[in-house]
N, C-alpha and C. Protein backbone atom coordinates (compact mmCIF):
# COMPACT_ATOMS: atom_id res chain seq x y z
N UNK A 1 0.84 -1.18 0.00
CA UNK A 1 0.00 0.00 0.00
C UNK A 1 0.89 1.25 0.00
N UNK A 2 0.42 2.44 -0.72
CA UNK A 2 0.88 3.55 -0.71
C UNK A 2 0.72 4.68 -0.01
N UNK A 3 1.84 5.15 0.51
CA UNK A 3 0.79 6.45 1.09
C UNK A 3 1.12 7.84 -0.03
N UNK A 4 1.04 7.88 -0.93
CA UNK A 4 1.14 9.13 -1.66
C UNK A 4 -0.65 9.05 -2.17
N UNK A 5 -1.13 10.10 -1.96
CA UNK A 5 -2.16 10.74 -2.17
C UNK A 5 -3.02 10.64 -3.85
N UNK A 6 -4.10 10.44 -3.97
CA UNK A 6 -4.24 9.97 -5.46
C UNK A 6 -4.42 11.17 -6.08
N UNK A 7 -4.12 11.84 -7.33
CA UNK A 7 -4.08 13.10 -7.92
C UNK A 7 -4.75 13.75 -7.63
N UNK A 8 -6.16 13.53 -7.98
CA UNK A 8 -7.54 14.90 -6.98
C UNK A 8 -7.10 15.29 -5.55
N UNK A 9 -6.36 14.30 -4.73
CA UNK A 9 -6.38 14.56 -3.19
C UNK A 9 -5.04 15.56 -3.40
N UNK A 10 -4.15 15.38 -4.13
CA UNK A 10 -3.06 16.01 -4.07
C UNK A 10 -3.15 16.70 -4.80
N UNK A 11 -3.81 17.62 -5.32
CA UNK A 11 -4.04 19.14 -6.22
C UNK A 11 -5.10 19.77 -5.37
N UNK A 12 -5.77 19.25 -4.41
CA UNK A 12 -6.73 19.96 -3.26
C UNK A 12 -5.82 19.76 -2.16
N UNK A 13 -4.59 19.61 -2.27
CA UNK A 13 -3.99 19.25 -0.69
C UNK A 13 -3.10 20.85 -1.11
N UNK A 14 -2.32 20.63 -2.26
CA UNK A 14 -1.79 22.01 -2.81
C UNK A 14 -2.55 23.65 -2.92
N UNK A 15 -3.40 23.12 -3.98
CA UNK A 15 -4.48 24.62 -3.41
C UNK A 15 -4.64 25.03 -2.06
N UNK A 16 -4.58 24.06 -1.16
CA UNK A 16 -5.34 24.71 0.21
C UNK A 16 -3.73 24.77 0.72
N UNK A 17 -2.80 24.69 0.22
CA UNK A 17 -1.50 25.58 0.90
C UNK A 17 -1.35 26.47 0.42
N UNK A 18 -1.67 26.83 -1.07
CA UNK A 18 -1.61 28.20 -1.39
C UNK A 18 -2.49 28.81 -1.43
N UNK A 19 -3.42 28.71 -0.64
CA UNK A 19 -4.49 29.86 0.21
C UNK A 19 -3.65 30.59 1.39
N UNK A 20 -3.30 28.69 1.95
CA UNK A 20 -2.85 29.45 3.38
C UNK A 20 -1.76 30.13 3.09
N UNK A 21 -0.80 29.82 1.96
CA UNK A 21 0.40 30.94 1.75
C UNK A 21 -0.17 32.40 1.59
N UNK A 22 -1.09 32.73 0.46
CA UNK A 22 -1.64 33.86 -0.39
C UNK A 22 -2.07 34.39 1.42
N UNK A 23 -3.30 33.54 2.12
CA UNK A 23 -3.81 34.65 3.19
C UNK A 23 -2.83 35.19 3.97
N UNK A 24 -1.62 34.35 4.46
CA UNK A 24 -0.37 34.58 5.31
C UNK A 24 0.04 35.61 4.93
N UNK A 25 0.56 35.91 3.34
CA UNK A 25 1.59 36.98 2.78
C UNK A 25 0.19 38.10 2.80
N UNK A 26 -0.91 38.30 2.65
CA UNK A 26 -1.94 39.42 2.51
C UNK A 26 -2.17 39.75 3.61
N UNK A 27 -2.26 39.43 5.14
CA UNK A 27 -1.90 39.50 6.14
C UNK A 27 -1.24 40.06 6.43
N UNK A 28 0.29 39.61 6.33
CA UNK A 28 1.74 40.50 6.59
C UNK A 28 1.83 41.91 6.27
N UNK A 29 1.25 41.38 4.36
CA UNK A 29 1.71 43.07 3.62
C UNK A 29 0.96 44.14 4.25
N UNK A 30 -0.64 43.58 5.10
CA UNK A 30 -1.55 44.63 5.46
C UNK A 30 -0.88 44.94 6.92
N UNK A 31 -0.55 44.11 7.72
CA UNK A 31 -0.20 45.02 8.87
C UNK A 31 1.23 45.67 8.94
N UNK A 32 2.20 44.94 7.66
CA UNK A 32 3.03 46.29 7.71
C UNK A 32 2.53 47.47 7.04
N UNK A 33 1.64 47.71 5.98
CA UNK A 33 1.19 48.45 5.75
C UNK A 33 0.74 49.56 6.63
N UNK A 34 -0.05 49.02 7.77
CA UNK A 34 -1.14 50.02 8.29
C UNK A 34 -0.99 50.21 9.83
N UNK A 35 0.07 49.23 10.00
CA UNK A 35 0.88 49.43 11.70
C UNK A 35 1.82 50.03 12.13
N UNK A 36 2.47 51.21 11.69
CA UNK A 36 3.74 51.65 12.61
C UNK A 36 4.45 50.54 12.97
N UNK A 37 4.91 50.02 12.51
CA UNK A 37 5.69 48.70 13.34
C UNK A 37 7.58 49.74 12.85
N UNK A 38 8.16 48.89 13.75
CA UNK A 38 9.90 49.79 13.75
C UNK A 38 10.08 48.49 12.36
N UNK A 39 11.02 48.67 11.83
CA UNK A 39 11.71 47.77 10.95
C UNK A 39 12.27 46.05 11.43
N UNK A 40 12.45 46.41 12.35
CA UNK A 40 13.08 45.14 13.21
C UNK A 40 11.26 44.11 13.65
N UNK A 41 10.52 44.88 13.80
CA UNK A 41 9.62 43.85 13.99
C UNK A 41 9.07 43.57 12.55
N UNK A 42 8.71 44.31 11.68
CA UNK A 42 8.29 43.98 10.25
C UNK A 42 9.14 43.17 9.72
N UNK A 43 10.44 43.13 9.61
CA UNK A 43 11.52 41.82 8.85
C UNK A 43 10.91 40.91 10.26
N UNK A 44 10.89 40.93 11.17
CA UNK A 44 10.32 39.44 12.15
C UNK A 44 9.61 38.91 11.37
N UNK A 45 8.36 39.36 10.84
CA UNK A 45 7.29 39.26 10.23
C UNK A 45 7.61 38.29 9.19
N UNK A 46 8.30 39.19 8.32
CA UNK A 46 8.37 38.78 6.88
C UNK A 46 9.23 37.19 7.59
N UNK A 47 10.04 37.29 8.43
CA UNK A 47 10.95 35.91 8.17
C UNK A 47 9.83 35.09 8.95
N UNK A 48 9.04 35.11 9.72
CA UNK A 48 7.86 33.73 10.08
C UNK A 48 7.28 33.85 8.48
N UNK A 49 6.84 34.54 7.92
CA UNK A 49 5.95 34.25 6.70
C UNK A 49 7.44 33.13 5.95
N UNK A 50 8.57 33.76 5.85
CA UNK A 50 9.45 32.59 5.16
C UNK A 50 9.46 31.16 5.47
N UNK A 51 9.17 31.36 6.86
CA UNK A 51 9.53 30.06 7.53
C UNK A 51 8.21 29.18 7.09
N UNK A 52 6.75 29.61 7.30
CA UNK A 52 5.67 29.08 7.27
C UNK A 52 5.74 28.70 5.69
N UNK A 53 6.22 29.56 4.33
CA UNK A 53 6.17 29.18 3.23
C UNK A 53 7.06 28.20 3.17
N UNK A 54 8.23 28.04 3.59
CA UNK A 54 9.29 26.73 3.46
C UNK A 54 8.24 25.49 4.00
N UNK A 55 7.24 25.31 5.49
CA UNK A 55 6.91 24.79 5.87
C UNK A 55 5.78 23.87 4.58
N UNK A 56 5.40 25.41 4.11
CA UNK A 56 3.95 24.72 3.43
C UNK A 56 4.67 24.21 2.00
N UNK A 57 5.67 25.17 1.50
CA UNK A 57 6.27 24.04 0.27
C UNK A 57 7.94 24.39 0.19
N UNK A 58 8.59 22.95 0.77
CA UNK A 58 10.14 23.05 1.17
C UNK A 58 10.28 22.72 0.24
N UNK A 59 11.94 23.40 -0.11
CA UNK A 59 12.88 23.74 -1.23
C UNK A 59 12.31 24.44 -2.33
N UNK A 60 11.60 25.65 -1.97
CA UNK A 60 11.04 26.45 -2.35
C UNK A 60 11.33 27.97 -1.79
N UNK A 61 12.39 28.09 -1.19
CA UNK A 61 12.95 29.23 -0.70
C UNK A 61 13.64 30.16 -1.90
N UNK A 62 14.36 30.04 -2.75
CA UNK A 62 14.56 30.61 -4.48
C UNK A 62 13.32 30.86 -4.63
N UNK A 63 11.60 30.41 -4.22
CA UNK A 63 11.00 30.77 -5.25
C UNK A 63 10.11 32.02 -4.25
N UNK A 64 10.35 32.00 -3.30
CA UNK A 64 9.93 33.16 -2.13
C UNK A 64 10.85 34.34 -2.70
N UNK A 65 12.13 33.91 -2.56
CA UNK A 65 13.08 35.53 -2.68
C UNK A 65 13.45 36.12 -3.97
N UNK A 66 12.51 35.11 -5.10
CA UNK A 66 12.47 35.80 -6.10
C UNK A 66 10.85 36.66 -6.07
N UNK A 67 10.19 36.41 -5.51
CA UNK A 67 8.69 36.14 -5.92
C UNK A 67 8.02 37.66 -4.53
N UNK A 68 8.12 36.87 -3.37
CA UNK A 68 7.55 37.68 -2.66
C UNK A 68 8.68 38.69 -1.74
N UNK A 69 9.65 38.25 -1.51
CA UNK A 69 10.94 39.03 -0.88
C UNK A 69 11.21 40.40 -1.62
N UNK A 70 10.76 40.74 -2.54
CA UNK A 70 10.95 42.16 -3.03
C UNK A 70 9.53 43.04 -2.44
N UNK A 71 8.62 42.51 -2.61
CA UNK A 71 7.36 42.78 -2.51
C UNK A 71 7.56 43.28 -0.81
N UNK A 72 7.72 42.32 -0.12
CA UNK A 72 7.85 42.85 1.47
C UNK A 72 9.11 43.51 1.37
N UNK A 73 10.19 43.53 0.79
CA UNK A 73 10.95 44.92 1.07
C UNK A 73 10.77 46.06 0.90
N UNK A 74 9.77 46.25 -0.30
CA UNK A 74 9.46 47.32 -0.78
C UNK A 74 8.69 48.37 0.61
N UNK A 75 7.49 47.02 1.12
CA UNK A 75 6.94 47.38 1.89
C UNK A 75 7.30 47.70 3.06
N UNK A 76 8.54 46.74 3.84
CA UNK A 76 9.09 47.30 4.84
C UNK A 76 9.62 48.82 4.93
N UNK A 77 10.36 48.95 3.77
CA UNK A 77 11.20 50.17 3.30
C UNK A 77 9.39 51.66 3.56
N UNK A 78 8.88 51.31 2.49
CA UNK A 78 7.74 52.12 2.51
C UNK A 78 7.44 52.57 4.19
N UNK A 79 7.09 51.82 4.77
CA UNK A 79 5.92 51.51 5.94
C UNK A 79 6.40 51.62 7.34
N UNK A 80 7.63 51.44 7.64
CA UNK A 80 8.43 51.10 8.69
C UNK A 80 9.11 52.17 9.56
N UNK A 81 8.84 52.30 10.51
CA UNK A 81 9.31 53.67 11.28
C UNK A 81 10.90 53.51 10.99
N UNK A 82 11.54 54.18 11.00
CA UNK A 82 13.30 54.17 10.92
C UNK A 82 13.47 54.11 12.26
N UNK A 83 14.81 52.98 12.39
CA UNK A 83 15.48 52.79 13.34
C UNK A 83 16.16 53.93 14.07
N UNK A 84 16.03 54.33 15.08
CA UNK A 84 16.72 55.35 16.09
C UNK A 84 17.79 55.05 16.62
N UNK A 85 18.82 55.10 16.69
CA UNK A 85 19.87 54.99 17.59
C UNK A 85 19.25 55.38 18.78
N UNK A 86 19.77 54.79 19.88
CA UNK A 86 19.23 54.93 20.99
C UNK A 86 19.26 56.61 22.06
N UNK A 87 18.84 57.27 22.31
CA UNK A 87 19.08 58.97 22.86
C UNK A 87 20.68 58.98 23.73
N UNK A 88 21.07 59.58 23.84
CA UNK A 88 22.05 60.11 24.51
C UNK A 88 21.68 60.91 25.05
N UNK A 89 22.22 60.60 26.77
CA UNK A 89 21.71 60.81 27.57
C UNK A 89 22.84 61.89 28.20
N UNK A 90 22.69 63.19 28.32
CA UNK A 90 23.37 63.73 28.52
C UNK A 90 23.60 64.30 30.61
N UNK A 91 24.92 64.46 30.65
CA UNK A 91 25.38 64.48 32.20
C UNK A 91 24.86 65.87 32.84
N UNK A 92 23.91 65.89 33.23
CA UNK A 92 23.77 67.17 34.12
C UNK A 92 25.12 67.93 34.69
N UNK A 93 25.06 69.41 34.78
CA UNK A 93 26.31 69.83 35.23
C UNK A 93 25.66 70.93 35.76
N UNK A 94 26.15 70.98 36.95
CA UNK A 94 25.88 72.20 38.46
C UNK A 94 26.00 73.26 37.77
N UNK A 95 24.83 74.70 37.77
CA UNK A 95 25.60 75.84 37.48
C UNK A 95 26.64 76.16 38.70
N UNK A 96 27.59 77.11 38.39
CA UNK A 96 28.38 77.59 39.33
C UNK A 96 27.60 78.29 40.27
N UNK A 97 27.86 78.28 41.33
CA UNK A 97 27.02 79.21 42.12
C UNK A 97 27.19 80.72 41.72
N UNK A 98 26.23 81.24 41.95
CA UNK A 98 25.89 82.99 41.77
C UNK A 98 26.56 83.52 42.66
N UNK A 99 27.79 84.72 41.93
CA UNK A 99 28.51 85.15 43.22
C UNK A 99 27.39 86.67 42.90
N UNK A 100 27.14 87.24 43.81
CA UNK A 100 26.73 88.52 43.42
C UNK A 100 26.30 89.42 43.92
């Protein structure tokens, strides 16, 4: 007995990963879109969406960073608050006392 899937089961097993890919990446692009997120959490983003697309179809990573990896850079770049260096915090200093 086999366990590979008979053609109908395995072209409805595929479609319904590339839903769940298509809703995952329409998802992403909308809340970097419309969230203030800093840059560092939006690439978080984008790399679980990588990870979940490797998940749903492995050795398929060439076909993400040709395909959708521009698309979310564009968007990160667009959408993404810029990174701050952190404030400098400057040393209080005593006035001199008032001679007068």
């Amino acid at each position: 007995m086999h366990d590979e899937p008979s053609p109908p089961e395995a072209i409805a097993e595929e479609r319904r990963r590339v839903r769940e890919l298509r809703a995952t990446v329409d998802l992403v692009c909308s809340v970097i879109a419309q969230s203030r997120l800093s840059r560092h959490e939006a690439e978080d983003l984008v790399a679980a969406v990588r990870r979940r697309a490797l998940e749903l179809f492995p050795n398929k990573g060439d076909t993400f960073d040709l395909i959708l990896a521009p698309r979310f850079a564009r968007l990160v770049e667009e959408f993404t608050t810029p990174e701050r260096p952190p404030a400098r915090v400057l040393a209080f200093r005593r006035a001199p006392p008032h001679r007068g």
